[in-house]
PDB file of N, CA and C in Angstrom:
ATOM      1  N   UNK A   1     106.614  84.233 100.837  1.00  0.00           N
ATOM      2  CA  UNK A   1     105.506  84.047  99.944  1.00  0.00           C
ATOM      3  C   UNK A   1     105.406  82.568  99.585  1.00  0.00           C
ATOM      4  N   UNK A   2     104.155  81.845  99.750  1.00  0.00           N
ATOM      5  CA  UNK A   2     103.852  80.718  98.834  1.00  0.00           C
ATOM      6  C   UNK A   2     103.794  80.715  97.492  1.00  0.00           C
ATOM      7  N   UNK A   3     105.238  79.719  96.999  1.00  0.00           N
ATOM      8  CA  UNK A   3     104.527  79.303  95.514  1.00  0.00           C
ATOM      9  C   UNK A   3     103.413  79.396  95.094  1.00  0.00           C
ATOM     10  N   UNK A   4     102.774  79.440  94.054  1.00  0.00           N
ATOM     11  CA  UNK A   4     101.709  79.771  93.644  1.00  0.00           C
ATOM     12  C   UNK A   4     100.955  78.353  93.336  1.00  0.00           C
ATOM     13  N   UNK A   5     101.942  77.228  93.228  1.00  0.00           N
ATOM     14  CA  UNK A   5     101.485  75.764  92.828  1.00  0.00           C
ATOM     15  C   UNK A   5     101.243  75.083  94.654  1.00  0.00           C
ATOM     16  N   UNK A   6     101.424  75.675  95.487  1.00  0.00           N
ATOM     17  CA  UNK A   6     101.788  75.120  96.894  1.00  0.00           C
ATOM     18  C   UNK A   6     100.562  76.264  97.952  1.00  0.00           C
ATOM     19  N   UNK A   7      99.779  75.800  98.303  1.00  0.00           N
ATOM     20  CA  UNK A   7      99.092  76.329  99.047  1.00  0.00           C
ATOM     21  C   UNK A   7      97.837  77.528  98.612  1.00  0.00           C
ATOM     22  N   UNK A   8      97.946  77.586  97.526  1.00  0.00           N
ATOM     23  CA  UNK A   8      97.124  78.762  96.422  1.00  0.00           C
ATOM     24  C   UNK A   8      95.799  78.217  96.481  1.00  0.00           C
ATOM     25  N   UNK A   9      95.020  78.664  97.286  1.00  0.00           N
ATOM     26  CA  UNK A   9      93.235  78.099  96.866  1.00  0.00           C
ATOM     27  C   UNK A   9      92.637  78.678  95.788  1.00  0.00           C
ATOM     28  N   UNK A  10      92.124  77.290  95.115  1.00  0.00           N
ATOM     29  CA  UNK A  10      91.546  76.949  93.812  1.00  0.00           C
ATOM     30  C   UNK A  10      90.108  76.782  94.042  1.00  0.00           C
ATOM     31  N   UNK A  11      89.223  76.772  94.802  1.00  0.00           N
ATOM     32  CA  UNK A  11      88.140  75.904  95.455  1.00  0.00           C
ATOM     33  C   UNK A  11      87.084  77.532  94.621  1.00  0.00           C
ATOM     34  N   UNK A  12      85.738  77.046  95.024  1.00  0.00           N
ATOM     35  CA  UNK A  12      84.944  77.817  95.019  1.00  0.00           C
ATOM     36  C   UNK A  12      84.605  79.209  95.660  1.00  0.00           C
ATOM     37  N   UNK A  13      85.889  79.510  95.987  1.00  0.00           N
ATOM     38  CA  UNK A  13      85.494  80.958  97.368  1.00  0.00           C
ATOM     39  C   UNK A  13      85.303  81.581  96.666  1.00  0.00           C
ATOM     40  N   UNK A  14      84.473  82.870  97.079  1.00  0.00           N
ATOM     41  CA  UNK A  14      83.842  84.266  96.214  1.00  0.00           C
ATOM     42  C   UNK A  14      84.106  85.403  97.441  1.00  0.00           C
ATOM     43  N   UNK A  15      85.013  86.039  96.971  1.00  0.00           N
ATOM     44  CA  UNK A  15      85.092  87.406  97.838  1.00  0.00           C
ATOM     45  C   UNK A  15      83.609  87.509  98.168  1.00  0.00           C
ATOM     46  N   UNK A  16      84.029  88.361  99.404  1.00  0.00           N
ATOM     47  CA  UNK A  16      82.616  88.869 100.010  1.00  0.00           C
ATOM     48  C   UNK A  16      82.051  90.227  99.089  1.00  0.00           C
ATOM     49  N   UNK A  17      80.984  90.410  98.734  1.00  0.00           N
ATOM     50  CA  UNK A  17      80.281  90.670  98.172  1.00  0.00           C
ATOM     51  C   UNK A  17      79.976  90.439  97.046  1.00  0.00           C
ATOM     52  N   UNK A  18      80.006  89.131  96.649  1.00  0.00           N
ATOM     53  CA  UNK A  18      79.814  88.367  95.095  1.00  0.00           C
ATOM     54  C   UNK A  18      79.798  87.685  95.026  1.00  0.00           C
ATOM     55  N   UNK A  19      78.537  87.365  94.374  1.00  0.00           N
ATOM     56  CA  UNK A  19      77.604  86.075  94.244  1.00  0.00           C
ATOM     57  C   UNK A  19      76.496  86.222  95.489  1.00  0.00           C
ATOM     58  N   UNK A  20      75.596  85.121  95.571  1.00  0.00           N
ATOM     59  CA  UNK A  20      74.673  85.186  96.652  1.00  0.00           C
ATOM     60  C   UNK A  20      74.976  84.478  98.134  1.00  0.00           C
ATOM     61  N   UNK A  21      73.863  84.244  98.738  1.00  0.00           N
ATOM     62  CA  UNK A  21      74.404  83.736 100.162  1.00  0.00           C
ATOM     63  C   UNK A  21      74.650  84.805 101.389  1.00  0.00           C
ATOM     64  N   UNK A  22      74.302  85.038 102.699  1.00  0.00           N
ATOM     65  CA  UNK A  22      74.100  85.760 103.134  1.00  0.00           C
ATOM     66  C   UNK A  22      75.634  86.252 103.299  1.00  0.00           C
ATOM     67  N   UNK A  23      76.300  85.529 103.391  1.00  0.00           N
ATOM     68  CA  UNK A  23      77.581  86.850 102.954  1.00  0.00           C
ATOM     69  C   UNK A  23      77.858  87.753 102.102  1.00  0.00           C
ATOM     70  N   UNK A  24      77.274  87.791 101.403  1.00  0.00           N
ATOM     71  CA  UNK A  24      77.600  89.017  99.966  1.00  0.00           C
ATOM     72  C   UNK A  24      77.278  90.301 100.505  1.00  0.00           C
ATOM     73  N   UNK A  25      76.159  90.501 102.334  1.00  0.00           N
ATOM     74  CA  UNK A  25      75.666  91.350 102.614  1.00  0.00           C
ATOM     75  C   UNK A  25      77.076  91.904 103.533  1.00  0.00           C
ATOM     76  N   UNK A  26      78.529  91.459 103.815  1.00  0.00           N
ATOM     77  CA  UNK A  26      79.040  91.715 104.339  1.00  0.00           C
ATOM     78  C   UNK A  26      80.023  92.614 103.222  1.00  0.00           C
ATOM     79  N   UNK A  27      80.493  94.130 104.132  1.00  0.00           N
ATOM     80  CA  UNK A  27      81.099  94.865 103.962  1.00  0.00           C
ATOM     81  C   UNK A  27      82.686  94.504 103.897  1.00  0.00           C
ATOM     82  N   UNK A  28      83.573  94.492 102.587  1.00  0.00           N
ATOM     83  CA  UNK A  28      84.530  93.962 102.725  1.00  0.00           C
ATOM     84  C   UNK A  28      85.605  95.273 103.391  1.00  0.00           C
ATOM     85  N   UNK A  29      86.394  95.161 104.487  1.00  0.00           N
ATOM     86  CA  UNK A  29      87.221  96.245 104.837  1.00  0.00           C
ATOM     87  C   UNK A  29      88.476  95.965 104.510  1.00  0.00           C
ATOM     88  N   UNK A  30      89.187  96.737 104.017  1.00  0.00           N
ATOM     89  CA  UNK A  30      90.568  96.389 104.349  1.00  0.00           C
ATOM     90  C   UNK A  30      91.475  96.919 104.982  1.00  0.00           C
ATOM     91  N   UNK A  31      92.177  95.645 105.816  1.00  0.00           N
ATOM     92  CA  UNK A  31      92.776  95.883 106.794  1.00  0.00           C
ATOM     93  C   UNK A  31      94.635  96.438 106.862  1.00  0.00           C
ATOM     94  N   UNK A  32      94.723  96.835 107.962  1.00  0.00           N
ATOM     95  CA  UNK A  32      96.530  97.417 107.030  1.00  0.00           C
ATOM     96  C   UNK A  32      96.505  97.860 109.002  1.00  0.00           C
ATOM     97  N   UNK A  33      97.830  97.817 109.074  1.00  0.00           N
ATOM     98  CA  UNK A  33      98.239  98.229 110.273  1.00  0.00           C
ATOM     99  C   UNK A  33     100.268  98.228 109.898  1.00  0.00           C
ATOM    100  N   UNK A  34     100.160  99.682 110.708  1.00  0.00           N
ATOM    101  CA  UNK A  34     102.075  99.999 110.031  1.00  0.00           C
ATOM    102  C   UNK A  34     103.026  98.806 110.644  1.00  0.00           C
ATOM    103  N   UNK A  35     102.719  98.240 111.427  1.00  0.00           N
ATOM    104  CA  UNK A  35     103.171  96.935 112.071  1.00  0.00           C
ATOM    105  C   UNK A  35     103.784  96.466 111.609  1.00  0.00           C
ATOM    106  N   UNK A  36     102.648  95.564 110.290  1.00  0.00           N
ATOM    107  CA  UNK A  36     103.109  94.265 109.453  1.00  0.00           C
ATOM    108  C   UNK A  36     104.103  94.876 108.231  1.00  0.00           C
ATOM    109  N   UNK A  37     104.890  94.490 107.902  1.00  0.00           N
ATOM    110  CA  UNK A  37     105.629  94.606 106.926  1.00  0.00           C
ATOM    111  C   UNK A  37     105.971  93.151 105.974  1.00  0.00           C
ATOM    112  N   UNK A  38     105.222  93.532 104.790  1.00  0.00           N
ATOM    113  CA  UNK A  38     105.764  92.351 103.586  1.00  0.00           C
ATOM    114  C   UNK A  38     107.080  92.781 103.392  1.00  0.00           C
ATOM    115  N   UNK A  39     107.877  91.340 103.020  1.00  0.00           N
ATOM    116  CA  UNK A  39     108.558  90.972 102.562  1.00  0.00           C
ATOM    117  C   UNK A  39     108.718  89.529 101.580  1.00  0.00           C
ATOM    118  N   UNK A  40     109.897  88.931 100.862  1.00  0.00           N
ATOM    119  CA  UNK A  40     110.139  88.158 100.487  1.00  0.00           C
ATOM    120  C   UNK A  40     110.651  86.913 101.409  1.00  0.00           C
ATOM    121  N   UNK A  41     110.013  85.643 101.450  1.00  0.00           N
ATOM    122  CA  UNK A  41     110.312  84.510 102.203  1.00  0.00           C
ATOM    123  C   UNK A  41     112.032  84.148 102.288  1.00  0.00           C
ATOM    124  N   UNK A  42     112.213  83.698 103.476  1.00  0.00           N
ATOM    125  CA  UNK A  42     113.993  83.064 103.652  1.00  0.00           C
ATOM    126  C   UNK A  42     114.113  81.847 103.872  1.00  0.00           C
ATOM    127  N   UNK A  43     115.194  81.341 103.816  1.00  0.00           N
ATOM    128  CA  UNK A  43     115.159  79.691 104.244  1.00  0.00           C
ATOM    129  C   UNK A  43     115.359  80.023 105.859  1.00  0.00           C
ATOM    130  N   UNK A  44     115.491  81.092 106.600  1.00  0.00           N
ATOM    131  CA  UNK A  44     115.646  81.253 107.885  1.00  0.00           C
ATOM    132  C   UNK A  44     114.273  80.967 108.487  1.00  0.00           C
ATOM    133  N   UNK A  45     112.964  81.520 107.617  1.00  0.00           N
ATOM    134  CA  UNK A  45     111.329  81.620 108.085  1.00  0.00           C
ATOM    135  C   UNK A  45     111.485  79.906 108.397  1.00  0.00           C
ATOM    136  N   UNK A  46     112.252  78.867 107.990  1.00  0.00           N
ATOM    137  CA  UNK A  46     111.564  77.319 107.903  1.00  0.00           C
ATOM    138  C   UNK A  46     110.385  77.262 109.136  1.00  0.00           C
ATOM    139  N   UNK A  47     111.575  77.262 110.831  1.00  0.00           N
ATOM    140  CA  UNK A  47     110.977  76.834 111.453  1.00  0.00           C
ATOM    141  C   UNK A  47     110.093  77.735 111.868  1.00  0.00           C
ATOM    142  N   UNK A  48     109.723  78.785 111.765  1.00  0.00           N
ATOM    143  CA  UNK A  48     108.551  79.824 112.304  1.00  0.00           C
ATOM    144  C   UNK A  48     107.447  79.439 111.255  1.00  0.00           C
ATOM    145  N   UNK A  49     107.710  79.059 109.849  1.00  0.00           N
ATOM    146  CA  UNK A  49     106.658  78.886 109.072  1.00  0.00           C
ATOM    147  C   UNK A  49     105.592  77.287 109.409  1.00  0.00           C
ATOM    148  N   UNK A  50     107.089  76.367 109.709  1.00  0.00           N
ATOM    149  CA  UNK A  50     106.442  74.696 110.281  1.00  0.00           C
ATOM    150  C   UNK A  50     105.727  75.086 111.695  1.00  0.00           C
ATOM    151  N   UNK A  51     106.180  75.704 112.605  1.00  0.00           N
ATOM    152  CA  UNK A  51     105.476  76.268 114.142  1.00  0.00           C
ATOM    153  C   UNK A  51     103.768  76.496 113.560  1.00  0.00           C
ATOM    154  N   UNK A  52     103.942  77.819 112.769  1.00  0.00           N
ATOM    155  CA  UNK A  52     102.813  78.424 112.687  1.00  0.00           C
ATOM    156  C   UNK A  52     101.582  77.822 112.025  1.00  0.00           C
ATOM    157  N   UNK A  53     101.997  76.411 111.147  1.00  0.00           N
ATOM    158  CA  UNK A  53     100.937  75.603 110.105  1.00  0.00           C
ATOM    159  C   UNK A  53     100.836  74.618 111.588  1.00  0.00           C
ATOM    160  N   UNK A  54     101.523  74.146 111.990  1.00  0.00           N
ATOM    161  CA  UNK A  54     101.225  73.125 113.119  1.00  0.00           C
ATOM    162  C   UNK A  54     100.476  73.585 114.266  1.00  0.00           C
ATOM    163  N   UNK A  55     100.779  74.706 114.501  1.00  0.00           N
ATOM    164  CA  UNK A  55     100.232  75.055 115.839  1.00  0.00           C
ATOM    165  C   UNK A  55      98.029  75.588 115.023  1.00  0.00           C
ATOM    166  N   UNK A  56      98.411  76.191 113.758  1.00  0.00           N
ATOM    167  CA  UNK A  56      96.940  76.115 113.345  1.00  0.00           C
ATOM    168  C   UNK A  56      95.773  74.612 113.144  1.00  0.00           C
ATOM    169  N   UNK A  57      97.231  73.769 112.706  1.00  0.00           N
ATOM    170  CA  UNK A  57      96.697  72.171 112.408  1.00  0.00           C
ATOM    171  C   UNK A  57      95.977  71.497 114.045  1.00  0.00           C
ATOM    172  N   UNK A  58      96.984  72.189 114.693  1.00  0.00           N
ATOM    173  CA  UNK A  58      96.191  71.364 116.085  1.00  0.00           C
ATOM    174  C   UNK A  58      94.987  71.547 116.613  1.00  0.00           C
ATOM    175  N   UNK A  59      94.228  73.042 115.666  1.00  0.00           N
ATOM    176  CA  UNK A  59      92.890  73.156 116.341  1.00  0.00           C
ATOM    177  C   UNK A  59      91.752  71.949 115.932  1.00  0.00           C
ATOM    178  N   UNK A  60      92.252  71.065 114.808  1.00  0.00           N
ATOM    179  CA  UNK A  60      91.999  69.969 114.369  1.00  0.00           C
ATOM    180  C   UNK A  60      92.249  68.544 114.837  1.00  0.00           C
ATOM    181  N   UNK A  61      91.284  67.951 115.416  1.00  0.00           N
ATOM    182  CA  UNK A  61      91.880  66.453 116.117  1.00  0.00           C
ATOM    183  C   UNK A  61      92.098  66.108 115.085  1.00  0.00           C
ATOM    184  N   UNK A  62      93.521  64.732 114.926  1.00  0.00           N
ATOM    185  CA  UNK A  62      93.676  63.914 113.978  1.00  0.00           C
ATOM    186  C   UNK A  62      94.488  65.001 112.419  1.00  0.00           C
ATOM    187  N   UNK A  63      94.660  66.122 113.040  1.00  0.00           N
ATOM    188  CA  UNK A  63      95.412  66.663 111.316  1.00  0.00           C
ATOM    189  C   UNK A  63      96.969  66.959 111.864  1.00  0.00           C
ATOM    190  N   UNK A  64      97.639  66.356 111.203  1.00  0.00           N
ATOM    191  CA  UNK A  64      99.253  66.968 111.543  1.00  0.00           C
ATOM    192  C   UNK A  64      99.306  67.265 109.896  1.00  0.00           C
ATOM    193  N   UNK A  65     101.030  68.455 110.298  1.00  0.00           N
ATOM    194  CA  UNK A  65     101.553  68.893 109.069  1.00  0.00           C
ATOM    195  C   UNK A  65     102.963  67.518 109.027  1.00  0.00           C
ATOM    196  N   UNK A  66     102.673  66.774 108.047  1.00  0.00           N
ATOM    197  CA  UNK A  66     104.413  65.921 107.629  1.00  0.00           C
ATOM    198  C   UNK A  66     105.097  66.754 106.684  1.00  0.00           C
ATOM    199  N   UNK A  67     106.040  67.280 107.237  1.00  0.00           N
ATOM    200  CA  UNK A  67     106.235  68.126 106.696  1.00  0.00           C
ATOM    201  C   UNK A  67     107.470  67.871 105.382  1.00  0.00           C
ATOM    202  N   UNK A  68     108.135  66.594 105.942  1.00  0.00           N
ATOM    203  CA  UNK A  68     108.612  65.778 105.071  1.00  0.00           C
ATOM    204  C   UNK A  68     108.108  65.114 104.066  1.00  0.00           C
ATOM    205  N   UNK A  69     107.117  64.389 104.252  1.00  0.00           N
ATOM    206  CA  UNK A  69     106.312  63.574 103.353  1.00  0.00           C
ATOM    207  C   UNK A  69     105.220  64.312 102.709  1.00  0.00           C
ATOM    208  N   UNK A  70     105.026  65.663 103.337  1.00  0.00           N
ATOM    209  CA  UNK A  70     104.086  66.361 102.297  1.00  0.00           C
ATOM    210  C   UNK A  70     104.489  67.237 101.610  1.00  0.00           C
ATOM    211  N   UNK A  71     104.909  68.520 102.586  1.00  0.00           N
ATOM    212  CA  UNK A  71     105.445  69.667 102.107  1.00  0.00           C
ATOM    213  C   UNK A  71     106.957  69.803 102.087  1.00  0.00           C
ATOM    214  N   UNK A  72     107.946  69.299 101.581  1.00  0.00           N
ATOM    215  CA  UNK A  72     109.356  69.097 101.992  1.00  0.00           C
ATOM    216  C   UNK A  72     109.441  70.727 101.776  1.00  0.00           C
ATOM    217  N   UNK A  73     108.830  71.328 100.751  1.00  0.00           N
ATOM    218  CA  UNK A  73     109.619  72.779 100.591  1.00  0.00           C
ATOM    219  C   UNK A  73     109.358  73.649 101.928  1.00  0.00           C
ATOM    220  N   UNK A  74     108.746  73.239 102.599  1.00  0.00           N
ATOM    221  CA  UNK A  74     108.770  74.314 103.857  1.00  0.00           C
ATOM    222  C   UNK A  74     110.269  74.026 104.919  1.00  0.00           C
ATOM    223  N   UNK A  75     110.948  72.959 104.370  1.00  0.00           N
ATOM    224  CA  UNK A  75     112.377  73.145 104.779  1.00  0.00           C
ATOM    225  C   UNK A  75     113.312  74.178 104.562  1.00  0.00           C
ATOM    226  N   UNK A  76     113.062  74.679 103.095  1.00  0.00           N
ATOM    227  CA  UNK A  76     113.751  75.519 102.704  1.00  0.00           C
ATOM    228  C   UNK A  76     112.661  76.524 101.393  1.00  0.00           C
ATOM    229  N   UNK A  77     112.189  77.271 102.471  1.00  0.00           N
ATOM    230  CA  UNK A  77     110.894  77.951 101.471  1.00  0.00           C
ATOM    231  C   UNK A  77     111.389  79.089 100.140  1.00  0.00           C
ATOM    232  N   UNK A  78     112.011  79.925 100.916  1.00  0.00           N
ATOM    233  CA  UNK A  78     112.824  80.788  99.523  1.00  0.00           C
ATOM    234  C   UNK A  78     113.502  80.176  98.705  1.00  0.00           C
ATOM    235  N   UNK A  79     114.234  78.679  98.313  1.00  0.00           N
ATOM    236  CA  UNK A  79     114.833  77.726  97.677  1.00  0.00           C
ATOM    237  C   UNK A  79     113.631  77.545  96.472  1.00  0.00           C
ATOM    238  N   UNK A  80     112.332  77.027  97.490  1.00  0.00           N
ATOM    239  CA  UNK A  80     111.266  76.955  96.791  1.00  0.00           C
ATOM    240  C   UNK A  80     110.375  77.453  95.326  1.00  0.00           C
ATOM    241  N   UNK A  81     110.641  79.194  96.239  1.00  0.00           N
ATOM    242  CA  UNK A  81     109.984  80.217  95.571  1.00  0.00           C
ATOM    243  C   UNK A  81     110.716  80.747  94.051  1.00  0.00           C
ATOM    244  N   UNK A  82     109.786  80.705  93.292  1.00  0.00           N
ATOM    245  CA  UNK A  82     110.103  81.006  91.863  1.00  0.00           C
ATOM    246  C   UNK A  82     110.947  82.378  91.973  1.00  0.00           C
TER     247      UNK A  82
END
């Protein structure tokens, strides 16, 4: 799990169906498959968690994750977590 001070969007988003804009006309579903299983974050997730932000960052020319100089807690994410 992300801290709640670390990665938590604050911005203007509005679930789908609230407020105006032609999305509000979209049907929100929710999704669930017996697959996924939550759990609580480990300091073992580090490098699968740095893989998975980097490998999304690259669909972006010019964005890397520093993962030192930005996010150090994704070294040790459950350390992190409240």
């Amino acid at each position: 799990m992300v801290p709640a001070s670390r990665g938590a969007h604050t911005g203007n988003h509005r679930p789908a169906g609230e407020g105006g804009g032609s999305s509000s006309r979209i049907q929100h579903v929710q999704m669930t498959s017996p697959s996924l299983v939550r759990r609580e974050v480990s300091d073992a997730d580090s490098a699968a968690l740095i893989e998975l932000i980097t490998t999304c960052f690259a669909a972006y020319p010019g964005c890397v994750l520093d993962v030192d100089g930005e996010e150090p807690w994704l070294r040790a994410p459950a350390a992190a977590t409240p």
